[in-house]
C-alpha atoms as a PDB file:
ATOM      1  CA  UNK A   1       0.000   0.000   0.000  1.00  0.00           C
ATOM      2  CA  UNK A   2       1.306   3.516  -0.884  1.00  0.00           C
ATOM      3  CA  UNK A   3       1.297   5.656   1.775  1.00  0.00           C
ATOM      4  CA  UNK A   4       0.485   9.191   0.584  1.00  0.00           C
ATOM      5  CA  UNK A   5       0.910  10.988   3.802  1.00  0.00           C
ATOM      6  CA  UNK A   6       3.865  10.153   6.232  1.00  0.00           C
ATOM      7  CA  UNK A   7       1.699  11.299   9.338  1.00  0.00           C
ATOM      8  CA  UNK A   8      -1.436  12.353   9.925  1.00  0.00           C
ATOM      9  CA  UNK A   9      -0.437  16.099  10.767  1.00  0.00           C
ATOM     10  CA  UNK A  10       1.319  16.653   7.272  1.00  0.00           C
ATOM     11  CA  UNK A  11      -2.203  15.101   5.793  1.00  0.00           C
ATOM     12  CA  UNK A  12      -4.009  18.070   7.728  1.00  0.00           C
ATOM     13  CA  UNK A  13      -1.555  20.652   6.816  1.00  0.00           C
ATOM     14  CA  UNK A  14      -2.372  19.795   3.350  1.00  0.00           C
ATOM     15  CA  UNK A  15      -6.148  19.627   4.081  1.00  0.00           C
ATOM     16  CA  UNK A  16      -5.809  22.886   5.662  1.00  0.00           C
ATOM     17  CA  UNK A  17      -3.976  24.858   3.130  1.00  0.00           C
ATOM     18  CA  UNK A  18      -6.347  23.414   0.098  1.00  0.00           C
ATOM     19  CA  UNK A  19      -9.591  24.749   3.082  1.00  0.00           C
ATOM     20  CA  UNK A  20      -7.747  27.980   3.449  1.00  0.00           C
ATOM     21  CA  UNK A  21      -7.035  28.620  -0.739  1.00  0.00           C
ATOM     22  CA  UNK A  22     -10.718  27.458  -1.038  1.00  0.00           C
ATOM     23  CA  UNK A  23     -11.262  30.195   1.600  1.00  0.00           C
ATOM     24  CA  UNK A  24      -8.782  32.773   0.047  1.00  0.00           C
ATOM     25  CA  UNK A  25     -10.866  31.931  -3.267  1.00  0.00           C
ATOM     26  CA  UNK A  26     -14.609  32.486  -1.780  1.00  0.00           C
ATOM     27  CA  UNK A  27     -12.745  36.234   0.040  1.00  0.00           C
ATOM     28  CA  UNK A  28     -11.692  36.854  -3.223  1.00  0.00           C
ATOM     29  CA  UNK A  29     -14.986  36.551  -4.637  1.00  0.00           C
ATOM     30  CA  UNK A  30     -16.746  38.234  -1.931  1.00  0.00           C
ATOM     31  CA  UNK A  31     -14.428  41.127  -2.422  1.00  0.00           C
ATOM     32  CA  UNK A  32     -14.783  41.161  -6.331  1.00  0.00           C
ATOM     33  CA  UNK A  33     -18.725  41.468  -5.596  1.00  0.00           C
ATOM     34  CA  UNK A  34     -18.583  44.327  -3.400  1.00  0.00           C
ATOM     35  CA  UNK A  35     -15.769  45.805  -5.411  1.00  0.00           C
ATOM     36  CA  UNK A  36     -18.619  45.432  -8.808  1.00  0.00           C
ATOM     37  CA  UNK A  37     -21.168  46.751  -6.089  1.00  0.00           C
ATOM     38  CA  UNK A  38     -19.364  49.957  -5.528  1.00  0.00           C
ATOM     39  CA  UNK A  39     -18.563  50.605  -9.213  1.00  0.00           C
ATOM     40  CA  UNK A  40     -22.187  50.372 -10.074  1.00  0.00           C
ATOM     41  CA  UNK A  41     -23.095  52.232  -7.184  1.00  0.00           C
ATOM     42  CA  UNK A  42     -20.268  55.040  -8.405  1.00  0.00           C
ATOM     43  CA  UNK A  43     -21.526  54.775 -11.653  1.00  0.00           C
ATOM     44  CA  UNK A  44     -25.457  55.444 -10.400  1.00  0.00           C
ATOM     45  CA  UNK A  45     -24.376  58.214  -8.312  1.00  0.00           C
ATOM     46  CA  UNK A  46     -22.304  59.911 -11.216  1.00  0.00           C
ATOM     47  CA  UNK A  47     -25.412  59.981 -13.472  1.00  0.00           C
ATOM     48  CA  UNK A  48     -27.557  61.210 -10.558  1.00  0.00           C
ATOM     49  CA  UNK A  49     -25.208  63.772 -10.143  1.00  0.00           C
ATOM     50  CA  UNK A  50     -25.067  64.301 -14.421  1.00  0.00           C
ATOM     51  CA  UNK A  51     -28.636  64.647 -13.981  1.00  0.00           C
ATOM     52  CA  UNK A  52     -28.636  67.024 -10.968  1.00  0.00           C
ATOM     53  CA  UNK A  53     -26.454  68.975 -13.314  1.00  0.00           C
ATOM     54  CA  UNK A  54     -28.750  68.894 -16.381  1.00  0.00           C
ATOM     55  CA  UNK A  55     -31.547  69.920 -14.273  1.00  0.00           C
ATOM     56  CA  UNK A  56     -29.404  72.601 -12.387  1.00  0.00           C
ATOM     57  CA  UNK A  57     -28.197  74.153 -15.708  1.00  0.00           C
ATOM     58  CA  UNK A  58     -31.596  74.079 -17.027  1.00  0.00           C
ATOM     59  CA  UNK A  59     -33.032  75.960 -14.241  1.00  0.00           C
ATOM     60  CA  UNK A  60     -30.207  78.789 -14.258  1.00  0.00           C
ATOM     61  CA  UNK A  61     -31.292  79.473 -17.805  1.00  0.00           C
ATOM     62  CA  UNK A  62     -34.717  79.187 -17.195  1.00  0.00           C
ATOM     63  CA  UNK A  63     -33.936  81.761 -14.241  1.00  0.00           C
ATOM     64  CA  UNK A  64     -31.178  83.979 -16.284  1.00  0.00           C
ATOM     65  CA  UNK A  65     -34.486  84.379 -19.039  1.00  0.00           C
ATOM     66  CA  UNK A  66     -36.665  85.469 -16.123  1.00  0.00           C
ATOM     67  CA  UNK A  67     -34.109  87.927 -15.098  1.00  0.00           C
ATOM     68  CA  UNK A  68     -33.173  89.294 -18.084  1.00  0.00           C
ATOM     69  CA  UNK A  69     -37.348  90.111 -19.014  1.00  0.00           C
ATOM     70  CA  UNK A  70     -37.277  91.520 -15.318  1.00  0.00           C
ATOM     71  CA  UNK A  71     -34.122  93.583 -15.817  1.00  0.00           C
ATOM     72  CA  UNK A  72     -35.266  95.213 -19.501  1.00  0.00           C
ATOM     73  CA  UNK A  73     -39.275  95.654 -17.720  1.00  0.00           C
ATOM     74  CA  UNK A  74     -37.217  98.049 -15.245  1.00  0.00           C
ATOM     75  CA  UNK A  75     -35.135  99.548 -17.652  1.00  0.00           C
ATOM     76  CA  UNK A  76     -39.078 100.300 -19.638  1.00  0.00           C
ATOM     77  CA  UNK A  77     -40.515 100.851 -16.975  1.00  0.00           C
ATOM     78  CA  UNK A  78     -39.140 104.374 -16.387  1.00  0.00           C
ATOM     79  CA  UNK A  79     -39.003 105.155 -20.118  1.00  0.00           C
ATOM     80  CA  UNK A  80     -42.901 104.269 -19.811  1.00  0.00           C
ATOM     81  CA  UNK A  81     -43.131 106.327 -16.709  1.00  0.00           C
ATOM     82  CA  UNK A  82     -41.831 109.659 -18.398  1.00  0.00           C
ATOM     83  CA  UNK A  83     -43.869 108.955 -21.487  1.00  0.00           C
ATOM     84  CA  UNK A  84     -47.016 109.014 -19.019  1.00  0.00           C
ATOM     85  CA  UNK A  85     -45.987 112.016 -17.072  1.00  0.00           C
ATOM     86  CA  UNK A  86     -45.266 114.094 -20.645  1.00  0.00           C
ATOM     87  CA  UNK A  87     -48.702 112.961 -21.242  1.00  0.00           C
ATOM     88  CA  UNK A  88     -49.793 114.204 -17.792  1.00  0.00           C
ATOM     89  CA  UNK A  89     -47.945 117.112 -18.186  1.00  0.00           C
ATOM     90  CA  UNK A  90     -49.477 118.049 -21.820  1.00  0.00           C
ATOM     91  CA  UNK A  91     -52.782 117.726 -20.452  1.00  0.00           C
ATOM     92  CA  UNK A  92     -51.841 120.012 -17.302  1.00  0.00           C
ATOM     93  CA  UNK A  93     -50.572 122.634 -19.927  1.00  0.00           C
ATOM     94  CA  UNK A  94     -53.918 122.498 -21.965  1.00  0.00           C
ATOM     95  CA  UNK A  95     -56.092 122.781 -18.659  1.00  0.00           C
ATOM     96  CA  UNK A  96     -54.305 125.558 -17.817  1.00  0.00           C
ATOM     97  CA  UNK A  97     -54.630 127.162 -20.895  1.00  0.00           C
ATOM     98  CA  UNK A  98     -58.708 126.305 -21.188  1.00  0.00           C
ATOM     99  CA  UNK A  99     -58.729 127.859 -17.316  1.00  0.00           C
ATOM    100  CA  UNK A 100     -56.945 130.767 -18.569  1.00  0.00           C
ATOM    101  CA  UNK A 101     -59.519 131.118 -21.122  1.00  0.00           C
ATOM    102  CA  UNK A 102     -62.668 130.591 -18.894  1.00  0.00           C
ATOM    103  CA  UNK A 103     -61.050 133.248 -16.449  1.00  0.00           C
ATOM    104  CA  UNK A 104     -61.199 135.541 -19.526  1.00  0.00           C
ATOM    105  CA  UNK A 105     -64.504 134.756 -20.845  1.00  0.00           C
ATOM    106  CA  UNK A 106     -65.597 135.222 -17.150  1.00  0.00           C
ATOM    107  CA  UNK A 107     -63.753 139.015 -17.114  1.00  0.00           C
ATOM    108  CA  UNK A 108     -65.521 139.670 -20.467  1.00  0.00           C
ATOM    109  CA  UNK A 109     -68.749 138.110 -19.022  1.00  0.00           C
ATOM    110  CA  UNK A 110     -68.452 140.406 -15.822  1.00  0.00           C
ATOM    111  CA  UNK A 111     -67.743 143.612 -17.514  1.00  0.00           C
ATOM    112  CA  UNK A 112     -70.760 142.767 -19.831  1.00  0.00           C
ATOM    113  CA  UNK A 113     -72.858 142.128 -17.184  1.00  0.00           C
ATOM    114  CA  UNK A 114     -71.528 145.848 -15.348  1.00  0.00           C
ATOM    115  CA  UNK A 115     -72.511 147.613 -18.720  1.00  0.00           C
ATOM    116  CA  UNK A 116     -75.808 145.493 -19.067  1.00  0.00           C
ATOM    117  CA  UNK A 117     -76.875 146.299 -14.821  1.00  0.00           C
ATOM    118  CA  UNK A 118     -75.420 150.255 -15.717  1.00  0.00           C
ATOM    119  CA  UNK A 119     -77.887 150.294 -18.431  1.00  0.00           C
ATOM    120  CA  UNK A 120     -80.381 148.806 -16.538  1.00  0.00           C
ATOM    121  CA  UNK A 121     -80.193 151.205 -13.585  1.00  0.00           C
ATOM    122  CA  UNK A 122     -79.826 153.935 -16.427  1.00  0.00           C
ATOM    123  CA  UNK A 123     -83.453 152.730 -17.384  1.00  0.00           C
ATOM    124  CA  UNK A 124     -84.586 152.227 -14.375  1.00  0.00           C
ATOM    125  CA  UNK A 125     -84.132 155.685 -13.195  1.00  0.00           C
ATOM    126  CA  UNK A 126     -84.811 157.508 -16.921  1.00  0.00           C
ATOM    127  CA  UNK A 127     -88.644 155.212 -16.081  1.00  0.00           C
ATOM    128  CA  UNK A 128     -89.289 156.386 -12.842  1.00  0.00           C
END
């Protein structure tokens, strides 16, 4: 009979090295796994943060378009604002000028009215 092993302790030595390569080989695996796990897990969170991007970029111009209509409705807004007050300020001048005329078709009215009531007394005492 061959003997393979010249003692049972070099048998388990052998035994154990062949359990602890099958054991290196299953931690190998186990680390390749997690090792996949945390590229795909890199890999997610890179296009979350792509998309974060996208969707931050797209807001910024969607708020730089906002701004800008806000920024040229206050530059208008004063050119609109001194359009309206010339406007006001035309119809102030052509009050004034219709009051200045009602103040002298009142004068004219008045002194009328002091000839008509002279004439009137005039008559009044030529009747008695």
């Amino acid at each position: 009979m061959l003997k393979l092993f010249d003692d049972d302790k070099s048998g388990r030595q052998i035994l154990n090295q062949a359990g602890s390569r099958d054991d290196l080989k299953s931690e190998l695996k186990a680390e390749l796994l997690l090792i996949a796990l945390w590229r795909d897990k890199l890999r997610s969170q890179g296009l979350d943060i792509e998309k974060l991007q996208a969707e931050l970029a797209a807001a910024v111009r969607g708020n730089d378009g906002i701004l800008r209509c806000e920024v040229q409705h206050a530059v208008d807004n004063p050119s609109n604002l001194n359009h309206k007050l010339n406007k006001l300020e035309l119809r102030m001048i052509k009050k004034d000028v219709s009051i200045s005329h009602l103040r002298c078709d009142l004068q004219e009215c008045t002194k009328e009215l002091t000839i008509v009531e002279g004439y009137y007394l005039q008559w009044k005492c030529w009747m008695r």
